[in-house]
C-alpha atoms as a PDB file:
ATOM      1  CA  UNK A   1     -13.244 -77.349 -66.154  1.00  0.00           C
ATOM      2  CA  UNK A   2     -13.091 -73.804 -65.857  1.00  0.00           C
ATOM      3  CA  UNK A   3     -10.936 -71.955 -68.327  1.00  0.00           C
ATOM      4  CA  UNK A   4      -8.476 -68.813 -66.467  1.00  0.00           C
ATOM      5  CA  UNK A   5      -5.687 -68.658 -69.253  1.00  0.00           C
ATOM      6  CA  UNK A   6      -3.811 -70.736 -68.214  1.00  0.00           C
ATOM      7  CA  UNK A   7      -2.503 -74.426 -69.738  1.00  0.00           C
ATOM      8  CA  UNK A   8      -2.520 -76.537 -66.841  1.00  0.00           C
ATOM      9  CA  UNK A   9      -4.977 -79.536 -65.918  1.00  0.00           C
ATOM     10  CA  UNK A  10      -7.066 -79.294 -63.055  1.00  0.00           C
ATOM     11  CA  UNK A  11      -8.462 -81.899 -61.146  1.00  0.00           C
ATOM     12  CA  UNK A  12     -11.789 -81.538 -58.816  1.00  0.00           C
ATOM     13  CA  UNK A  13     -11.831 -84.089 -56.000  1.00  0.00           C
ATOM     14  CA  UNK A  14     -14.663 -85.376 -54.095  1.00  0.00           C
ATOM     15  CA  UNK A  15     -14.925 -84.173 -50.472  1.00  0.00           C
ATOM     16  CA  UNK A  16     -18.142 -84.886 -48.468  1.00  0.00           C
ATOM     17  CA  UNK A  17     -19.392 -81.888 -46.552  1.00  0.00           C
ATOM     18  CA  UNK A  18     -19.143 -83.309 -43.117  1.00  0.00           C
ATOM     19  CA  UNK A  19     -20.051 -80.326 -41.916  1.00  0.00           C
ATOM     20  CA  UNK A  20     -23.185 -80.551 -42.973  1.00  0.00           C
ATOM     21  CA  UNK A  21     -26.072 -82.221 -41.250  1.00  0.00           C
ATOM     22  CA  UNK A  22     -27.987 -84.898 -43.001  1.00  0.00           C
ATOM     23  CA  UNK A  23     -31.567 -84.682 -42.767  1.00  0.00           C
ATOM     24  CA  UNK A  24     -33.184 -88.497 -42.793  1.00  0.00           C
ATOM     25  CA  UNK A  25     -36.089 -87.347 -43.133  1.00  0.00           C
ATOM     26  CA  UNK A  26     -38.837 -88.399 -46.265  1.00  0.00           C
ATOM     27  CA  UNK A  27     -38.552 -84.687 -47.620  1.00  0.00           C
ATOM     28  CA  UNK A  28     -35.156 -83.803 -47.493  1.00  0.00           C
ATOM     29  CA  UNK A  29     -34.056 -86.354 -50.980  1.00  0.00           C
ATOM     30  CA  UNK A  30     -30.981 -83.438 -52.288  1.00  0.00           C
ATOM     31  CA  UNK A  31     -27.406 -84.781 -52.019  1.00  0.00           C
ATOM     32  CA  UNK A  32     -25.262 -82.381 -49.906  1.00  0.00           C
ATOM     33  CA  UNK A  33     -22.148 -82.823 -51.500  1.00  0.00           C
ATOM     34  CA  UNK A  34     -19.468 -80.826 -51.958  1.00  0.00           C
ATOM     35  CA  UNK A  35     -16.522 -80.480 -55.036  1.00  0.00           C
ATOM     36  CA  UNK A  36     -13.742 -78.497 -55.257  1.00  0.00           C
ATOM     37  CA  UNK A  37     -11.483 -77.602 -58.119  1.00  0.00           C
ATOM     38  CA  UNK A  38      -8.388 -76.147 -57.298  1.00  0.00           C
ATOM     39  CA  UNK A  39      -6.773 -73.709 -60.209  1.00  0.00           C
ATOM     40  CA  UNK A  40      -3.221 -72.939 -60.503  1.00  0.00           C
ATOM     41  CA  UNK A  41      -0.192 -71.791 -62.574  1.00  0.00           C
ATOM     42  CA  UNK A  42       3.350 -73.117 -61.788  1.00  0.00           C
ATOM     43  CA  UNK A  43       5.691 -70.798 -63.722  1.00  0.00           C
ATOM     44  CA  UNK A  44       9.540 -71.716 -62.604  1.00  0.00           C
ATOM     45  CA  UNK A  45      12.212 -69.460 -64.708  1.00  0.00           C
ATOM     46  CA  UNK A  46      13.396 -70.793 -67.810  1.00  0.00           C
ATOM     47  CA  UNK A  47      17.433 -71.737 -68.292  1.00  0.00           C
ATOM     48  CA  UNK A  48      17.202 -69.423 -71.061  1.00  0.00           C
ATOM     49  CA  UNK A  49      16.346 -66.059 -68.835  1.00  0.00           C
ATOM     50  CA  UNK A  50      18.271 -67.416 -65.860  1.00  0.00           C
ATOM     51  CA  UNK A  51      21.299 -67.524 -68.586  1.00  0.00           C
ATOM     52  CA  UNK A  52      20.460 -64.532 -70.027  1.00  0.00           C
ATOM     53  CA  UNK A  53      20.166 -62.506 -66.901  1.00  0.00           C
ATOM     54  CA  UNK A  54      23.532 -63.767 -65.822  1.00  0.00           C
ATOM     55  CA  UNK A  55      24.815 -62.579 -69.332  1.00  0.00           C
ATOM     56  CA  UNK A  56      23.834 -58.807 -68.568  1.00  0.00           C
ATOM     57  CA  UNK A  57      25.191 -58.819 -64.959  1.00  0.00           C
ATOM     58  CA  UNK A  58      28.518 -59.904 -66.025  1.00  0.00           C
ATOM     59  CA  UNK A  59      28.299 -57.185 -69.207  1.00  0.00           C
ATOM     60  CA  UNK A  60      27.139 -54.071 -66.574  1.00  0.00           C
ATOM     61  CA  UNK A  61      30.209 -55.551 -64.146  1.00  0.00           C
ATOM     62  CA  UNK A  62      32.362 -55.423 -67.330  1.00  0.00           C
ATOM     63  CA  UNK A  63      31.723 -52.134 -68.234  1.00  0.00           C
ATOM     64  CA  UNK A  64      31.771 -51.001 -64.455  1.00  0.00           C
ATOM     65  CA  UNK A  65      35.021 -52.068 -64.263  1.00  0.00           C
ATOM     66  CA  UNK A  66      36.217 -50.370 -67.526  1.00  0.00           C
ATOM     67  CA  UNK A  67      34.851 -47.220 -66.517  1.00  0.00           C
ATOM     68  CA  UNK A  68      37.220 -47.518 -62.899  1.00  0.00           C
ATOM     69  CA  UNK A  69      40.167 -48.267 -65.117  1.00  0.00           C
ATOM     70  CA  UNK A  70      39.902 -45.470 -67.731  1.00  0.00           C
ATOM     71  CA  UNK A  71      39.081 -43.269 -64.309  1.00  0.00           C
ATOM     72  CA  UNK A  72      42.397 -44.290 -62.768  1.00  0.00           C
ATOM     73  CA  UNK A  73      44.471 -44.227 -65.887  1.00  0.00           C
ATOM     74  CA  UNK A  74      42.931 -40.670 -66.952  1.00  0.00           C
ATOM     75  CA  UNK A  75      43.464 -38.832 -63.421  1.00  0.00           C
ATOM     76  CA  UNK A  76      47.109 -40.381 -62.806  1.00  0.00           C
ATOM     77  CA  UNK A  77      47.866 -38.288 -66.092  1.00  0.00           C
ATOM     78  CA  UNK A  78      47.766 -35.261 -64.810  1.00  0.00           C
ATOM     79  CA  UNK A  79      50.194 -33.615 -63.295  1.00  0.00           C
ATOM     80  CA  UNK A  80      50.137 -32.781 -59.662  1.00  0.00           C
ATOM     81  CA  UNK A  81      49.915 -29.097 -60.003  1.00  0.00           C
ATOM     82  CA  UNK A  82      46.630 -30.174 -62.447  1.00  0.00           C
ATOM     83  CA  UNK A  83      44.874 -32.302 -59.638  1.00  0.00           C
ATOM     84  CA  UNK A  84      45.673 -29.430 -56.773  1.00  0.00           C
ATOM     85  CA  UNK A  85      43.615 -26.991 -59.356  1.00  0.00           C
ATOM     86  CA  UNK A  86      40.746 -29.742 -59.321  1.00  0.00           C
ATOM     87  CA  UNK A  87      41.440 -30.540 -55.571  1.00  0.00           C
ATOM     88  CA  UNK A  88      42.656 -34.019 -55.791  1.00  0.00           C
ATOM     89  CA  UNK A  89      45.115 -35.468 -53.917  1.00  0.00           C
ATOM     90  CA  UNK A  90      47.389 -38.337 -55.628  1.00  0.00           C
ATOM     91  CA  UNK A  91      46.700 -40.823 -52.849  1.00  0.00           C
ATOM     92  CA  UNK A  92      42.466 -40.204 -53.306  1.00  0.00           C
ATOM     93  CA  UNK A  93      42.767 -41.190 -57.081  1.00  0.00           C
ATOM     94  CA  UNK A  94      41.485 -44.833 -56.682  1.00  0.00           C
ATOM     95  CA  UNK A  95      38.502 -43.768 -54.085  1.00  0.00           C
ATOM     96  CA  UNK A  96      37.367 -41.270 -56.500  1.00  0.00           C
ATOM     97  CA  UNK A  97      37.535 -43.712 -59.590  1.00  0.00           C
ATOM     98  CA  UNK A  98      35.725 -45.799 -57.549  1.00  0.00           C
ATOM     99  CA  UNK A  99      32.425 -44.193 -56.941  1.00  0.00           C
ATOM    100  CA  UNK A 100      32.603 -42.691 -60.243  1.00  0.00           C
ATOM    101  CA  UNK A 101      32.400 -46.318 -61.483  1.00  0.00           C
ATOM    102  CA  UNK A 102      30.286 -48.385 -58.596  1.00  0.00           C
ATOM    103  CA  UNK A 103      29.075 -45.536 -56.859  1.00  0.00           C
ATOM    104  CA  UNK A 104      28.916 -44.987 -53.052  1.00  0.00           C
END
């Protein structure tokens, strides 16, 4: 058994090289056989990082969405002579805290 790093068993199964012609004659006495061992790794994702990957979408959506709000709630402050000197409309307010949170 070859050793690769990894933990798994192999197996090696016995396949006759039928490709392969047989010689019958007195000289020709090797055994043309042929065994193959087939290595691999099966690595499926845990519950644990599946979970935890979940976990940190929901957090980055979270905070997304807290950044939009304190957007909105920040610009409908001001007064409408302050968002013609920044060149904001009343009615572009939620577009605006929208990229600013999710981008385009």
């Amino acid at each position: 058994m070859l050793h690769s790093g990894n933990s798994q068993t192999c197996v090696a199964k016995y396949h006759p090289a039928l490709h392969i012609e047989r010689n019958n004659s007195p000289v020709d006495t090797e055994d043309r056989t042929m065994t193959t061992v087939t290595d691999f790794n099966v690595t499926a994702p845990s519950f644990g990082a599946a979970l935890t990957a979940r976990w940190t979408a929901l957090r980055e959506q979270m905070a997304k969405r807290a950044l939009y709000r304190k957007t909105i709630t920040e610009l409908q402050s001001l007064t409408g002579r302050e968002l013609a000197d920044l060149g904001i409309h009343r009615s572009a307010i939620k577009g605006i805290a929208h990229e600013a949170a999710f981008g385009k």
